[in-house]
PDB file of N, CA and C in Angstrom:
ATOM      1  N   UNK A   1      -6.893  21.008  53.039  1.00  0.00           N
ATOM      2  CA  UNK A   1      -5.779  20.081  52.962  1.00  0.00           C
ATOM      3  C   UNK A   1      -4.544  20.884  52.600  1.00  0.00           C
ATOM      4  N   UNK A   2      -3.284  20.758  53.290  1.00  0.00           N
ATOM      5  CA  UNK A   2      -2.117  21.146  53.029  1.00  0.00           C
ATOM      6  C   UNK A   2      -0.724  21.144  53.600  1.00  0.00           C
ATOM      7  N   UNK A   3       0.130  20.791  53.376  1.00  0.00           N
ATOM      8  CA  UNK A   3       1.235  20.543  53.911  1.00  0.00           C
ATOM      9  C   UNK A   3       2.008  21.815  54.035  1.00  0.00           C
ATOM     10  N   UNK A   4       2.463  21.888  55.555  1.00  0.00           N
ATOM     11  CA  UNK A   4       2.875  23.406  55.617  1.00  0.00           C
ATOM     12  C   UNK A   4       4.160  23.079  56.334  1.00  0.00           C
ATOM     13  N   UNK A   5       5.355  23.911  55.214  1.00  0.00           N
ATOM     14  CA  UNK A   5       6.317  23.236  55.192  1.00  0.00           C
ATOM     15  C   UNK A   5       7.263  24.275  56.124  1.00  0.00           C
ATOM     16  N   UNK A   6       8.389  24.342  56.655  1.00  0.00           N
ATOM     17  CA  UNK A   6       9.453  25.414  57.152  1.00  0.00           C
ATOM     18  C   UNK A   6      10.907  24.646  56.782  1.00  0.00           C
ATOM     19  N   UNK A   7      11.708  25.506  57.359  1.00  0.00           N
ATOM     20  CA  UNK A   7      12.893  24.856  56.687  1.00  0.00           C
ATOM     21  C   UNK A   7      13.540  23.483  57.972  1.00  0.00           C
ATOM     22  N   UNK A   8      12.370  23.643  59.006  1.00  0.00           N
ATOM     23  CA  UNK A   8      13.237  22.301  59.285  1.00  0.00           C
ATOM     24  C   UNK A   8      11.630  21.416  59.760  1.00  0.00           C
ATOM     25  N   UNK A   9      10.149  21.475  59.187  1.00  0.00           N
ATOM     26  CA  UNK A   9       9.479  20.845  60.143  1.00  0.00           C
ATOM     27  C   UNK A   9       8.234  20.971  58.804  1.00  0.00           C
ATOM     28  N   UNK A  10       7.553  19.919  58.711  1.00  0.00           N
ATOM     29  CA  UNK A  10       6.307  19.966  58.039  1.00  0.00           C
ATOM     30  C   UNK A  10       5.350  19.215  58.709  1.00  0.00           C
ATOM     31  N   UNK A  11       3.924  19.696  58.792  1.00  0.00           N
ATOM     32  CA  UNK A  11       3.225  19.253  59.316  1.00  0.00           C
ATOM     33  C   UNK A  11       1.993  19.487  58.645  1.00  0.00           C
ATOM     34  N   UNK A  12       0.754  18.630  58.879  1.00  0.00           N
ATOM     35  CA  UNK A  12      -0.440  18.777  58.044  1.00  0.00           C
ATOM     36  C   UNK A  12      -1.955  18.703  58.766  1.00  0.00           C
ATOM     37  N   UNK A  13      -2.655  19.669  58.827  1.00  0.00           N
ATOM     38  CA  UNK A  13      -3.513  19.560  59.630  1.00  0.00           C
ATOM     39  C   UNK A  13      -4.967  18.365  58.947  1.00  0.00           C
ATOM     40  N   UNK A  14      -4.514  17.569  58.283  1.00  0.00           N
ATOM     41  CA  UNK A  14      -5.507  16.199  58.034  1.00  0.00           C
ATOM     42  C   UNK A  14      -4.675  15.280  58.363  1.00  0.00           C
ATOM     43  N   UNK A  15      -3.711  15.106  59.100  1.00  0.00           N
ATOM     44  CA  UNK A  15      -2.930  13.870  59.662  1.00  0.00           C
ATOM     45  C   UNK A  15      -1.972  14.165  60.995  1.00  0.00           C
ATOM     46  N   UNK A  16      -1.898  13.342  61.643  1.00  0.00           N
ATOM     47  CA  UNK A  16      -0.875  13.529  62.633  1.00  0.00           C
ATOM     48  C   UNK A  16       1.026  13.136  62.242  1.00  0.00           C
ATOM     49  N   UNK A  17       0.741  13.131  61.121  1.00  0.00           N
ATOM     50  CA  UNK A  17       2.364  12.790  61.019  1.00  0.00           C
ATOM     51  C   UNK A  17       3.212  13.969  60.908  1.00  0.00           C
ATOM     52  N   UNK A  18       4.176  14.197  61.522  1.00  0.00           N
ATOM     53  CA  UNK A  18       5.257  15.453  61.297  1.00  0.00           C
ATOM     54  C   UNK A  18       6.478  14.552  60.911  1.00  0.00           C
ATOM     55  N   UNK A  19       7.105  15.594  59.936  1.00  0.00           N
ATOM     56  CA  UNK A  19       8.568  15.387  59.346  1.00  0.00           C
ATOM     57  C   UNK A  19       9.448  16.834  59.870  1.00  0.00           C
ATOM     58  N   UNK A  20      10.729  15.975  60.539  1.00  0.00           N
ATOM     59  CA  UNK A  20      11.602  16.928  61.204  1.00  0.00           C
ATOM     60  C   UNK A  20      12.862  16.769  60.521  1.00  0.00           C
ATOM     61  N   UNK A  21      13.828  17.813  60.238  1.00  0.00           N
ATOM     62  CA  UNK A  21      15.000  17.852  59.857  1.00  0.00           C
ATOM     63  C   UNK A  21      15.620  17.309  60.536  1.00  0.00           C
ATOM     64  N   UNK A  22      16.987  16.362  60.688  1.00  0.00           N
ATOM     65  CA  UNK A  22      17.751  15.973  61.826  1.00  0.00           C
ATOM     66  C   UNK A  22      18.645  15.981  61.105  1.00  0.00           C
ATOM     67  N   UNK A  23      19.942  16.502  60.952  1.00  0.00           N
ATOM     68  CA  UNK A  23      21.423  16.211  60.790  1.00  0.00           C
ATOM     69  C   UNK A  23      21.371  15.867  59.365  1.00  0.00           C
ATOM     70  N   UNK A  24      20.735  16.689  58.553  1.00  0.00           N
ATOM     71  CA  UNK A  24      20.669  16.898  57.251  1.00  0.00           C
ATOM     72  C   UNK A  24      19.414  16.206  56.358  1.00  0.00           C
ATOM     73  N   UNK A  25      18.884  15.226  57.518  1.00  0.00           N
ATOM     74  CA  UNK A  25      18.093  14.235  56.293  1.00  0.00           C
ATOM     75  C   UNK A  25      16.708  14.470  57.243  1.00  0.00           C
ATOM     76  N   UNK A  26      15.584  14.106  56.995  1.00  0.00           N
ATOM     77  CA  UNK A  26      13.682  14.270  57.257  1.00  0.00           C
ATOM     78  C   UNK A  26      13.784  12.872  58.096  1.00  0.00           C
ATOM     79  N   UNK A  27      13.264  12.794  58.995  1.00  0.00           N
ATOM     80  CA  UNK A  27      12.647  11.657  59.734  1.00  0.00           C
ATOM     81  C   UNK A  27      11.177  12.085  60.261  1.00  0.00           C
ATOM     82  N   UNK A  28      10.228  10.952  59.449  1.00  0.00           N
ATOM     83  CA  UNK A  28       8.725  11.634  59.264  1.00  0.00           C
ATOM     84  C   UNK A  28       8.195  10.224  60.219  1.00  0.00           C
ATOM     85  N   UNK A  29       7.231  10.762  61.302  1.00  0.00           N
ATOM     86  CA  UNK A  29       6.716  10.163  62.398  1.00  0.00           C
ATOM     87  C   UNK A  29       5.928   8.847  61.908  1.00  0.00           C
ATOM     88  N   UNK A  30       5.492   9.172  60.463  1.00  0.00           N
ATOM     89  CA  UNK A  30       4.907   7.524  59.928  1.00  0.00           C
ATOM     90  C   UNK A  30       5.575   6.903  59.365  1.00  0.00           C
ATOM     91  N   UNK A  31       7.086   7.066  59.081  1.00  0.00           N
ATOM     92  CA  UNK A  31       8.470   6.061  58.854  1.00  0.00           C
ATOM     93  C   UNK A  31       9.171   6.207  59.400  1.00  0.00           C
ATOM     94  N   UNK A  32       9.028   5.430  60.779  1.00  0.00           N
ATOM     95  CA  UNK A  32      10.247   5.152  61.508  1.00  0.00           C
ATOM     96  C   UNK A  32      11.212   3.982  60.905  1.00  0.00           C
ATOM     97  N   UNK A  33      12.378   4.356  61.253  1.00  0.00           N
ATOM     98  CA  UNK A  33      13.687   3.742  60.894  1.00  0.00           C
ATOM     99  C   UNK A  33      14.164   4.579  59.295  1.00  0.00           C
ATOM    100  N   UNK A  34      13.424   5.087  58.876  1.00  0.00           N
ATOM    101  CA  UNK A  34      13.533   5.646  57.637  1.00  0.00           C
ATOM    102  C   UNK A  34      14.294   7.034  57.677  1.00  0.00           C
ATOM    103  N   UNK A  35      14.530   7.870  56.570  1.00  0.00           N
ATOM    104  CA  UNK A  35      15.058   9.099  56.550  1.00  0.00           C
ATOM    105  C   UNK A  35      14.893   9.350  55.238  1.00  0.00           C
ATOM    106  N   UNK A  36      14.622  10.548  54.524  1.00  0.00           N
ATOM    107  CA  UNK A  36      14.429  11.069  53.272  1.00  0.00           C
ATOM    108  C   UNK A  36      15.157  12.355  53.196  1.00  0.00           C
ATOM    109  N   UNK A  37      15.248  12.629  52.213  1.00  0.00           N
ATOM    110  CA  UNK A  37      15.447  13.631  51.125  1.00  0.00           C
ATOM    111  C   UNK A  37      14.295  14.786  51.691  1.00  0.00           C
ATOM    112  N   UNK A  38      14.558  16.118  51.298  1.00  0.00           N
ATOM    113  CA  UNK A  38      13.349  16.924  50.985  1.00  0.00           C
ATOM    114  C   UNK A  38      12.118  16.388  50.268  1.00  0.00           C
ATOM    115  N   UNK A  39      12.700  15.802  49.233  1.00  0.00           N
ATOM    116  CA  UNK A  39      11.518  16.182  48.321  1.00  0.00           C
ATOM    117  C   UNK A  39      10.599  14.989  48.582  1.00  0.00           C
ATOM    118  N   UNK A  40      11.558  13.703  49.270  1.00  0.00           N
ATOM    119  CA  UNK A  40      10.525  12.421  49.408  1.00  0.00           C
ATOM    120  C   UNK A  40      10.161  12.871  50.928  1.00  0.00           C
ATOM    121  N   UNK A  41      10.347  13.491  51.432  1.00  0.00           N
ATOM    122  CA  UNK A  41       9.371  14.102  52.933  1.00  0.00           C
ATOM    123  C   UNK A  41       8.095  14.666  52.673  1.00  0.00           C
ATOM    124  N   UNK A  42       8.133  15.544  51.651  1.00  0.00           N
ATOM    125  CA  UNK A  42       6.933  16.186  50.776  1.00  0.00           C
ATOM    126  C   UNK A  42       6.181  15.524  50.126  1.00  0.00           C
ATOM    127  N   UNK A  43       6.512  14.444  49.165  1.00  0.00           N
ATOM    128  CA  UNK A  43       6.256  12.978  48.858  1.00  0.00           C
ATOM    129  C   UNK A  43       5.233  12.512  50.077  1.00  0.00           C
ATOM    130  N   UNK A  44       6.263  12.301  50.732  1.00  0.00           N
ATOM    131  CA  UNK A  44       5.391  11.246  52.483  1.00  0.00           C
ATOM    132  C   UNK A  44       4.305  12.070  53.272  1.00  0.00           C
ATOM    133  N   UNK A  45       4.550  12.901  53.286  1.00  0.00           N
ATOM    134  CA  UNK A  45       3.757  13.894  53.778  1.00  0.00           C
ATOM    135  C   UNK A  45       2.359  14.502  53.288  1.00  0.00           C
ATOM    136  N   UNK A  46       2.218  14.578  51.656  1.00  0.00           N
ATOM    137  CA  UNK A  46       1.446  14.453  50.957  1.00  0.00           C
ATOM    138  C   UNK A  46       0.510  13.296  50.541  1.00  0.00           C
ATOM    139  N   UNK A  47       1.035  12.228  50.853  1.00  0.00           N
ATOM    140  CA  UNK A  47       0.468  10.565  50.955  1.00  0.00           C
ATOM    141  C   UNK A  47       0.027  10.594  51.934  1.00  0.00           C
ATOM    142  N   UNK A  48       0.681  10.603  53.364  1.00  0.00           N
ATOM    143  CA  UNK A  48      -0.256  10.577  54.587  1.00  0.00           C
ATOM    144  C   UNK A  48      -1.489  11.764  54.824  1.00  0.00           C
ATOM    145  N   UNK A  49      -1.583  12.669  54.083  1.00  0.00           N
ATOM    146  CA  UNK A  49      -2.660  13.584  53.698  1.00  0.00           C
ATOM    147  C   UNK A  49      -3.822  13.184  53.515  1.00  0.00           C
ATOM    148  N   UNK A  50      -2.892  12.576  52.091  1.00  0.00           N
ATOM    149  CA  UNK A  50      -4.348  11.798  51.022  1.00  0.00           C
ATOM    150  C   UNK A  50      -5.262  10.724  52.025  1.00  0.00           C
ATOM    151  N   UNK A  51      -4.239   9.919  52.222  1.00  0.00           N
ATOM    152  CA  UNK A  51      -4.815   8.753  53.059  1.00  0.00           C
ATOM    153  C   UNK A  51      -5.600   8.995  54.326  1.00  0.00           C
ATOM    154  N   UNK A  52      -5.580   9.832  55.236  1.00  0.00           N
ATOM    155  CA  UNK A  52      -6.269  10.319  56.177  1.00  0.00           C
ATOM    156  C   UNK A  52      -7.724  10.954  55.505  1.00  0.00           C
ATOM    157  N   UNK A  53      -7.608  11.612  54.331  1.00  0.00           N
ATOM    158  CA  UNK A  53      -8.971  11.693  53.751  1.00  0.00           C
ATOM    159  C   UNK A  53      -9.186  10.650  53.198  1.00  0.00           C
ATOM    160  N   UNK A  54      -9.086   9.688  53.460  1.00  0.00           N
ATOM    161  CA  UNK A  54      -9.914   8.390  52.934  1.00  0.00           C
ATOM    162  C   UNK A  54     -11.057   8.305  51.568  1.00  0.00           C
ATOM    163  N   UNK A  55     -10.055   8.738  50.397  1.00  0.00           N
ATOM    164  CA  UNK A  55     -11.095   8.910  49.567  1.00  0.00           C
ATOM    165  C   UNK A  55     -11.510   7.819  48.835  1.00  0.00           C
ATOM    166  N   UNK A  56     -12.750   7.924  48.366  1.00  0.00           N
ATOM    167  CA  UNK A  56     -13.596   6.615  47.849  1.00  0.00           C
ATOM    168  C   UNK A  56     -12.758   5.728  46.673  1.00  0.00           C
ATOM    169  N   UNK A  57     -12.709   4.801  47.016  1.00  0.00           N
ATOM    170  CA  UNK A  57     -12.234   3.437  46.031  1.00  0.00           C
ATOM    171  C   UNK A  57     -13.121   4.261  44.648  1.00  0.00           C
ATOM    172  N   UNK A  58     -11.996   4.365  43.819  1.00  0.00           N
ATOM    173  CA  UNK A  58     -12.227   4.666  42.584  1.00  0.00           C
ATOM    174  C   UNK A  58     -12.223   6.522  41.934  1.00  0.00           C
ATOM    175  N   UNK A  59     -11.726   6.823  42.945  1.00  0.00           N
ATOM    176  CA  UNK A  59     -10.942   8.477  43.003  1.00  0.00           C
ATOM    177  C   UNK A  59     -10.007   8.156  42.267  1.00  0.00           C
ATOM    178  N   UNK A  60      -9.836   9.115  41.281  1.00  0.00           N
ATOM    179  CA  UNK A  60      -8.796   9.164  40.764  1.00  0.00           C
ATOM    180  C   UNK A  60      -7.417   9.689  41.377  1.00  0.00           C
ATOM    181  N   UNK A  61      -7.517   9.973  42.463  1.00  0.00           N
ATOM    182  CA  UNK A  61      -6.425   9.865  43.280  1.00  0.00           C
ATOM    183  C   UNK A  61      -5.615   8.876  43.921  1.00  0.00           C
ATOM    184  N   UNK A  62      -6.325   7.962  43.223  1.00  0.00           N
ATOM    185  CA  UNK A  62      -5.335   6.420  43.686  1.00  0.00           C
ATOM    186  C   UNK A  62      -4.550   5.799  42.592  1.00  0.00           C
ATOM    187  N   UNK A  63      -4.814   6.444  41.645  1.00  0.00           N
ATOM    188  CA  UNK A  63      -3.673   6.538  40.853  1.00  0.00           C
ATOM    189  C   UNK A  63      -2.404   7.507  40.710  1.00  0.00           C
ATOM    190  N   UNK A  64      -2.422   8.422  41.671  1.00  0.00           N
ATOM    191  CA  UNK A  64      -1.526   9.574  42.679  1.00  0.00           C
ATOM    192  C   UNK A  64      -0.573   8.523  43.547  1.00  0.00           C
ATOM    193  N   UNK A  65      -1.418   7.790  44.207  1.00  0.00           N
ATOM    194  CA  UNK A  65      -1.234   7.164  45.933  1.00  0.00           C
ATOM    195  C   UNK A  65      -0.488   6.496  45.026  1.00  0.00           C
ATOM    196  N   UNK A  66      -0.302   5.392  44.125  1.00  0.00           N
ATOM    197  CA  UNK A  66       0.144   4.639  43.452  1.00  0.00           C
ATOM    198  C   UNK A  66       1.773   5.234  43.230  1.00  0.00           C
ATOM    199  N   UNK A  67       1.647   6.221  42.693  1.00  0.00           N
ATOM    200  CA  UNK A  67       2.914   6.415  41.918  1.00  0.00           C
ATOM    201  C   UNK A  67       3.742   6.828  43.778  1.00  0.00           C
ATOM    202  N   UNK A  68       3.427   7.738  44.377  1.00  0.00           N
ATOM    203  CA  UNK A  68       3.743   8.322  45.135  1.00  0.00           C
ATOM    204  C   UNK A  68       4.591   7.137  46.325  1.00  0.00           C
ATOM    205  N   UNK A  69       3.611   5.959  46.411  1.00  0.00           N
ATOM    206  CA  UNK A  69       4.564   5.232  47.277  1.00  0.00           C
ATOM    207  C   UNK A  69       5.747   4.372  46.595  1.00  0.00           C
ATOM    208  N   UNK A  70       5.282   4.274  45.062  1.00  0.00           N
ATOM    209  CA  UNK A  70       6.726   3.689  44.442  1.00  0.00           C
ATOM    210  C   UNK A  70       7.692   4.805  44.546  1.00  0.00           C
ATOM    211  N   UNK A  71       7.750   5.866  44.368  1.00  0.00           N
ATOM    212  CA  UNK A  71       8.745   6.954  44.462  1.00  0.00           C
ATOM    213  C   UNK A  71       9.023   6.596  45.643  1.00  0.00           C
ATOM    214  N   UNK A  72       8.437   6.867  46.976  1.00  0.00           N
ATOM    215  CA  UNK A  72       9.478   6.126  48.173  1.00  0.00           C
ATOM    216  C   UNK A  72       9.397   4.724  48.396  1.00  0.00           C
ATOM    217  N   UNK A  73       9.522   4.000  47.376  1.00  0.00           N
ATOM    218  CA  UNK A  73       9.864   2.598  47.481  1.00  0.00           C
ATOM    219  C   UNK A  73       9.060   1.889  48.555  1.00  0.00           C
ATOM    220  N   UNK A  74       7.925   1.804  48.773  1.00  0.00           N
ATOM    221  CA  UNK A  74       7.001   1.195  49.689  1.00  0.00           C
ATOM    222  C   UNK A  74       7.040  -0.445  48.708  1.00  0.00           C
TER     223      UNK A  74
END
């Protein structure tokens, strides 16, 4: 698992979502109409990670998933 970042493109080989730089701001392929920041692209990008590994109800990683989509306001 890992998000592999460059200065204009991140992509993750446990999900199909890519985040591209455009005209200063991230537009990431699983929020359309949206645009982020760096750091909430890394944010989004790291969530669509998690979630593609589908980990078992009661991972403590869903208390991760939790915080992670209030930070981008889901």
């Amino acid at each position: 698992m890992g998000v592999r970042i460059t200065d204009t493109r991140m992509t993750s080989d446990r999900c199909a979502d890519v985040a591209e730089l455009r005209n200063g701001r991230w537009l990431i392929t699983g929020h359309p109409g949206r645009s982020f920041d760096r750091n909430q692209a890394i944010t989004a990008m790291t969530l669509a990670e998690v979630l593609a590994a589908a980990p078992p109800l009661g991972d403590p990683v869903w208390f991760f998933v939790q915080n992670w989509r209030d930070e981008l306001d889901h």
